[in-house]
Structure formats: C-alpha cells, structure tokens
Protein backbone atom coordinates (compact mmCIF):
# COMPACT_ATOMS: atom_id res chain seq x y z
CA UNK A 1 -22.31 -6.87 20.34
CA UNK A 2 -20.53 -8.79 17.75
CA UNK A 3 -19.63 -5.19 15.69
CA UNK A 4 -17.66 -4.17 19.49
CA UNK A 5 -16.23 -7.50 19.77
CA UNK A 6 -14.55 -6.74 16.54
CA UNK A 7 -13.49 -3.72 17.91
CA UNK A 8 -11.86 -4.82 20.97
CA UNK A 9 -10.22 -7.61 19.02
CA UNK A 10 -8.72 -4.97 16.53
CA UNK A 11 -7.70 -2.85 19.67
CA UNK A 12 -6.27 -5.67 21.63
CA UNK A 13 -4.02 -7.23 18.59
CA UNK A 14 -2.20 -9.96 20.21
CA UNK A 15 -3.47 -10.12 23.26
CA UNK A 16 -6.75 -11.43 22.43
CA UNK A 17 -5.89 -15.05 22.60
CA UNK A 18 -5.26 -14.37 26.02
CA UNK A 19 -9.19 -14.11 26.62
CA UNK A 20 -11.25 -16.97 25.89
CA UNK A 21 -14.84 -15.97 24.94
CA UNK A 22 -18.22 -17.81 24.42
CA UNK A 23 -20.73 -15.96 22.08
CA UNK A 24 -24.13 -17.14 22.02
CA UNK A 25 -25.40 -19.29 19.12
CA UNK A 26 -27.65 -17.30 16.53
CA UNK A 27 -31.16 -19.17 17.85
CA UNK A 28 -29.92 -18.13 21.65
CA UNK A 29 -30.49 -15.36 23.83
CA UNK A 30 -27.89 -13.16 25.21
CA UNK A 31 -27.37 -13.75 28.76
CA UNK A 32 -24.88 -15.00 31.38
CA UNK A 33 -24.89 -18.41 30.32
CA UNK A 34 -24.34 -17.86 26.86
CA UNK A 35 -21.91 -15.21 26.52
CA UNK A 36 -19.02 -15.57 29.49
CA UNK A 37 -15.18 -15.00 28.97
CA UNK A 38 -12.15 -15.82 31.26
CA UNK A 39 -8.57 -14.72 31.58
CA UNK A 40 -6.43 -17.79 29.50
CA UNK A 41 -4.21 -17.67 32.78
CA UNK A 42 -1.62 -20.52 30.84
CA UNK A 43 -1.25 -17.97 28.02
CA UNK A 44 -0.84 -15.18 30.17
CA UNK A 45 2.12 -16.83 32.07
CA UNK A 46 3.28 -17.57 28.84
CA UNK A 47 3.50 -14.54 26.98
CA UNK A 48 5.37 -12.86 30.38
CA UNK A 49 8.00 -15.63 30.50
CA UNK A 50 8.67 -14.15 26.49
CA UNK A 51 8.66 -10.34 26.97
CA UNK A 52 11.79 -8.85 25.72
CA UNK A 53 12.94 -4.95 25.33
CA UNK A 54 13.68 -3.41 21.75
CA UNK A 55 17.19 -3.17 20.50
CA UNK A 56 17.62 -1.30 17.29
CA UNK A 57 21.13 -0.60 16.19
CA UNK A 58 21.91 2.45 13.88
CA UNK A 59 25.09 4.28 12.38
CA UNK A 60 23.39 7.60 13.31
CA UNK A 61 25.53 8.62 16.45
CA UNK A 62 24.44 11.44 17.99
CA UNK A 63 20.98 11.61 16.95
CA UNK A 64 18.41 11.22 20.06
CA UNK A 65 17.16 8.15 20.72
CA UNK A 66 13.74 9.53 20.53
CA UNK A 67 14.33 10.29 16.92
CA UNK A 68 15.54 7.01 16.11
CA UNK A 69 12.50 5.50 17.55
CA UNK A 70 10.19 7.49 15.39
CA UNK A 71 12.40 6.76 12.28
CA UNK A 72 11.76 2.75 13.10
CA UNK A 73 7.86 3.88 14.09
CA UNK A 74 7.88 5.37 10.49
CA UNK A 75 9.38 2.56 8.68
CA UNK A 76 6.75 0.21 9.81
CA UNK A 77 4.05 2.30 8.66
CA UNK A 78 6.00 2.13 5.20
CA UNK A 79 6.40 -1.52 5.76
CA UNK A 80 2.43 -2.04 6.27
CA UNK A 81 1.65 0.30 3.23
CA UNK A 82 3.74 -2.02 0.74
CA UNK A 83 1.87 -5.14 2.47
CA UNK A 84 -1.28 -3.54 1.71
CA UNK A 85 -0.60 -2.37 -1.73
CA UNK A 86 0.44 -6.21 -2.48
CA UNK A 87 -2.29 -7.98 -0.77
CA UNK A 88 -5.01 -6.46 0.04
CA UNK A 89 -4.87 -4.17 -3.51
CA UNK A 90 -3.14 -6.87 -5.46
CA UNK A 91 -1.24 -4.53 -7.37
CA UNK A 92 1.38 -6.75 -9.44
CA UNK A 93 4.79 -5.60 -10.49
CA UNK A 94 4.53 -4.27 -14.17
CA UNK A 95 7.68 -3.96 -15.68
CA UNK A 96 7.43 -0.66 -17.90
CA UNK A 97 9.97 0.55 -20.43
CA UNK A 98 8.88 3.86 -20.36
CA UNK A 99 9.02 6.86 -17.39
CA UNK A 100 5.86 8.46 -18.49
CA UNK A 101 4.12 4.60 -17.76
CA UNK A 102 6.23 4.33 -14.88
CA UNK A 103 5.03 7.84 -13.47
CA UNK A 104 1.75 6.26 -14.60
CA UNK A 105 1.71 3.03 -12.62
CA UNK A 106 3.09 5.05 -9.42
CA UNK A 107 0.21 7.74 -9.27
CA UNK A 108 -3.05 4.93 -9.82
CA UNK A 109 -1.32 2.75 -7.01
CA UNK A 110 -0.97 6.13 -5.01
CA UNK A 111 -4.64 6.44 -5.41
CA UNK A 112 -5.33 3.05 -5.21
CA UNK A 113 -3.54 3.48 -1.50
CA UNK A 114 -5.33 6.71 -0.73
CA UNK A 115 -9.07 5.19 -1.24
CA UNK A 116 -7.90 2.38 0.99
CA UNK A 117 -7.03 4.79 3.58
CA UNK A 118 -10.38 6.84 3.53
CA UNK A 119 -12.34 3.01 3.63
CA UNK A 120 -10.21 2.06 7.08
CA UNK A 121 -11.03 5.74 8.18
CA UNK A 122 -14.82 5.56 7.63
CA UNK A 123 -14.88 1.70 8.87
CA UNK A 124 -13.50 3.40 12.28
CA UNK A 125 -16.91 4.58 13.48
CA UNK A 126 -19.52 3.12 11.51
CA UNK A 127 -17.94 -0.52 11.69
CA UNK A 128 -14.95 -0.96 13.64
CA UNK A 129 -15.04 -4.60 13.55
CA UNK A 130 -14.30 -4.63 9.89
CA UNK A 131 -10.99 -4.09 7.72
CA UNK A 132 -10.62 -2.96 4.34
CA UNK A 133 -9.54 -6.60 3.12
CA UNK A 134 -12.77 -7.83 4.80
CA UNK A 135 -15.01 -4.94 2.61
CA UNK A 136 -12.76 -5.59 -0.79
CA UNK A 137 -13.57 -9.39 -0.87
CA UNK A 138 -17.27 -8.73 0.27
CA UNK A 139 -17.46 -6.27 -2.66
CA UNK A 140 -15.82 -7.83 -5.22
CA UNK A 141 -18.97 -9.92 -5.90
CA UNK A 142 -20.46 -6.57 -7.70
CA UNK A 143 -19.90 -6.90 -11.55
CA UNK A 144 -20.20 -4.59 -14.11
CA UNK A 145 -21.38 -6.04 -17.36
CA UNK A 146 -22.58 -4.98 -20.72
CA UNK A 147 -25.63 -6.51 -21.96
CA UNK A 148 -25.71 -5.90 -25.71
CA UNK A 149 -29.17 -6.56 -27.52
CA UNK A 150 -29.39 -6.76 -31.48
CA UNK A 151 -32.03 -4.92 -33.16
CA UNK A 152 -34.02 -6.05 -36.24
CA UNK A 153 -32.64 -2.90 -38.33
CA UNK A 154 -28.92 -3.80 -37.51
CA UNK A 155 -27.72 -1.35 -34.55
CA UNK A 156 -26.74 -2.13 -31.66
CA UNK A 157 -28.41 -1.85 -28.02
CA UNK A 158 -25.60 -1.76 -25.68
CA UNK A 159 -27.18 -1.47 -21.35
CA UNK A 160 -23.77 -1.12 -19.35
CA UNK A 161 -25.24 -2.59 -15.83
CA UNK A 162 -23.67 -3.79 -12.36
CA UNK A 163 -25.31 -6.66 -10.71
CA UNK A 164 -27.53 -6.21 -7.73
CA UNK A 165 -26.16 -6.65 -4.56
CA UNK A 166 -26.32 -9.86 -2.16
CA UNK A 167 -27.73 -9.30 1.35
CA UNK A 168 -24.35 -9.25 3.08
CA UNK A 169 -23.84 -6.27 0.32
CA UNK A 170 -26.93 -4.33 1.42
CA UNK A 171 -25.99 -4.47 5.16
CA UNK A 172 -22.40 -3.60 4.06
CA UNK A 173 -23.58 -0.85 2.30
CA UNK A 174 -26.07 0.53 4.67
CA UNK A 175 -23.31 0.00 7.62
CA UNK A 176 -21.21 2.59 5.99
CA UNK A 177 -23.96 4.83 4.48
CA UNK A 178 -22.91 4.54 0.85
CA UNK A 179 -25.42 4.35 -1.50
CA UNK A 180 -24.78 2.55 -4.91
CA UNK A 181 -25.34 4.82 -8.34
CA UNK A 182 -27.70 4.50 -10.87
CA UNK A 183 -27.41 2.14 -13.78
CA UNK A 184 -25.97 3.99 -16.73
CA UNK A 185 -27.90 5.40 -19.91
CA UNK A 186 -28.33 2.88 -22.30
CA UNK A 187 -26.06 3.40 -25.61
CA UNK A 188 -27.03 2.30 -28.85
CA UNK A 189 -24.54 1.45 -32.17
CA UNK A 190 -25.37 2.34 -35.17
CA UNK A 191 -23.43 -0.41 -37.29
CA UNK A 192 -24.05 -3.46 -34.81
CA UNK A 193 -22.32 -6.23 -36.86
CA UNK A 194 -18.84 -4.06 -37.25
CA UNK A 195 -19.00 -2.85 -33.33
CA UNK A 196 -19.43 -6.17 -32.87
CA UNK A 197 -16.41 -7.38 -35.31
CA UNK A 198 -14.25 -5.07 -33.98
CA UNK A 199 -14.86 -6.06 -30.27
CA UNK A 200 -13.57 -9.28 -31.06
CA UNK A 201 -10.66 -9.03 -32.69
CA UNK A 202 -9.82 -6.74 -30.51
C-alpha cells in the first residue's frame, strides 16, 4: 500500500497536498478507520484562484507554435538533467587545463547520467514509490575497504571487501532484483613493508 502511495504521489506532483491522507500506524490494522483521505477543499479553491496560461516569448517568427512548445518541453528535460548531475550525482566543477581531461570529465559524467537513467527506469515497475536520490543515499552506506594483514615472513595479505548490507539494503536490493557480487580474490605482496611505504607517501 505504502509502495502505490508513492506512486500516486510521484504521479500526482503538486497536487498531492490537495488530498489529506491518514495511514495506519505500523502496530494497526488496515481498515476504514485507519486509513481515510479527503479532498483539502481550502487548497483546492486555492490553487484555482492561481491558475494561469503559459506565455513563452521567442525571436523565432514563423516557426509553429507547436514546435516552440516542444523546444521549451526539451529545455526542461535539459534543465532537470543538469539538476541531477549536480545533486543527486554530486558531480563538482573540475577545472581542467587540458581537452583530452576535459573530453575525460564529459564522457564519466555522461555515464554517470546514463546509469541514473536505467535506476529511475527499473524503479518504474519494481518500486515506483522510490527515486534515484532516495536509492543513492540508501546505498551509499556500502563501503569498499581493504583489509591488509601482515605475515610473519614479511608479505603482505591484502582482502579487498565491501561491507555487508543493512536491512533497509537487503529489501532495497531484493525490491529491484539485484544481487550484490562476490567479495574479490584475496591478493598478497610480496615486499609488505615497501607496499606499505609507498602507500603512504603516496
């Protein structure tokens, strides 16, 4: 119930505060005292007293207004792509001196952009009620670490391993059928003490 409710709030946008809805409490049952909504008539009278119309001024003449609608349609999209890629992705400006870096920088946030894409596709059917922002900070809890145990002979045991995943995680996961890899082949070092040496000055 609460994955559709997400669903119709995501569908309705901005005129969900015009519904006011009770949900029942986690301990309660579902029923017709515990879950009732109603029609917010005062915000309905409100938001009809400030409906407008569109106006959007352009210097191409000629051109068919239906065009110039889908040119505005269009730069919205392009609008809510650079919000995402500066939000939700948190890609900061890098200021590169050279074009091969800049080329660089361009195609990762390209497809930085594209995964995001495919995650609000697959969160369509499998959990509408969710956004990508919503999955990304429920995520980012997974670390990958290396553990690196000395040996009595010198070299170095190095396990490269993520950490395992909270509950909210495991329902995330099994919500959009993903299924984490497995941990990585342990690597060992020969000459510990210099891997080591190195690491930190580096």
């Amino acid at each position: 119930m609460l994955l559709k409710l997400g669903a119709a709030r995501a569908e309705a946008d901005r005129a969900w505060r015009l519904v006011d809805i009770r949900v029942p409490a986690p301990d309660e049952s579902v029923n017709a005292r515990t879950f009732t909504f109603a029609l917010r008539k005062d915000k309905l009278r409100q938001a009809r007293r400030s409906e407008g119309h569109y106006l959007l001024r352009s210097n191409l003449a000629g051109e068919d207004p239906a065009r110039l609608w889908q040119f505005y349609v269009q730069l919205t999209e392009i609008e809510v792509v650079f919000r995402a890629l500066k939000s939700d992705l948190a890609i900061r400006p890098i200021y590169h001196q050279k074009d091969s870096r800049i080329e660089a920088h361009l195609f990762v946030s390209f497809l930085a952009y594209c995964l995001y894409v495919t995650l609000r596709q697959r969160l369509r059917p499998l959990a509408p009620g969710l956004t990508p922002r919503a999955v990304l900070e429920t995520m980012a809890a997974l670390q990958m670490v290396d553990v690196r145990v000395p040996t009595t002979d010198g070299r170095l045991l190095i396990l490269p391993r993520y950490t395992q995943p909270e509950r909210d995680q495991r329902m995330l996961l099994h919500q959009l059928r993903l299924r984490l890899p497995g941990q990585s082949v342990p690597r060992i070092i020969l000459d510990g003490a210099k891997y080591l040496a190195e690491a930190a000055a580096a």
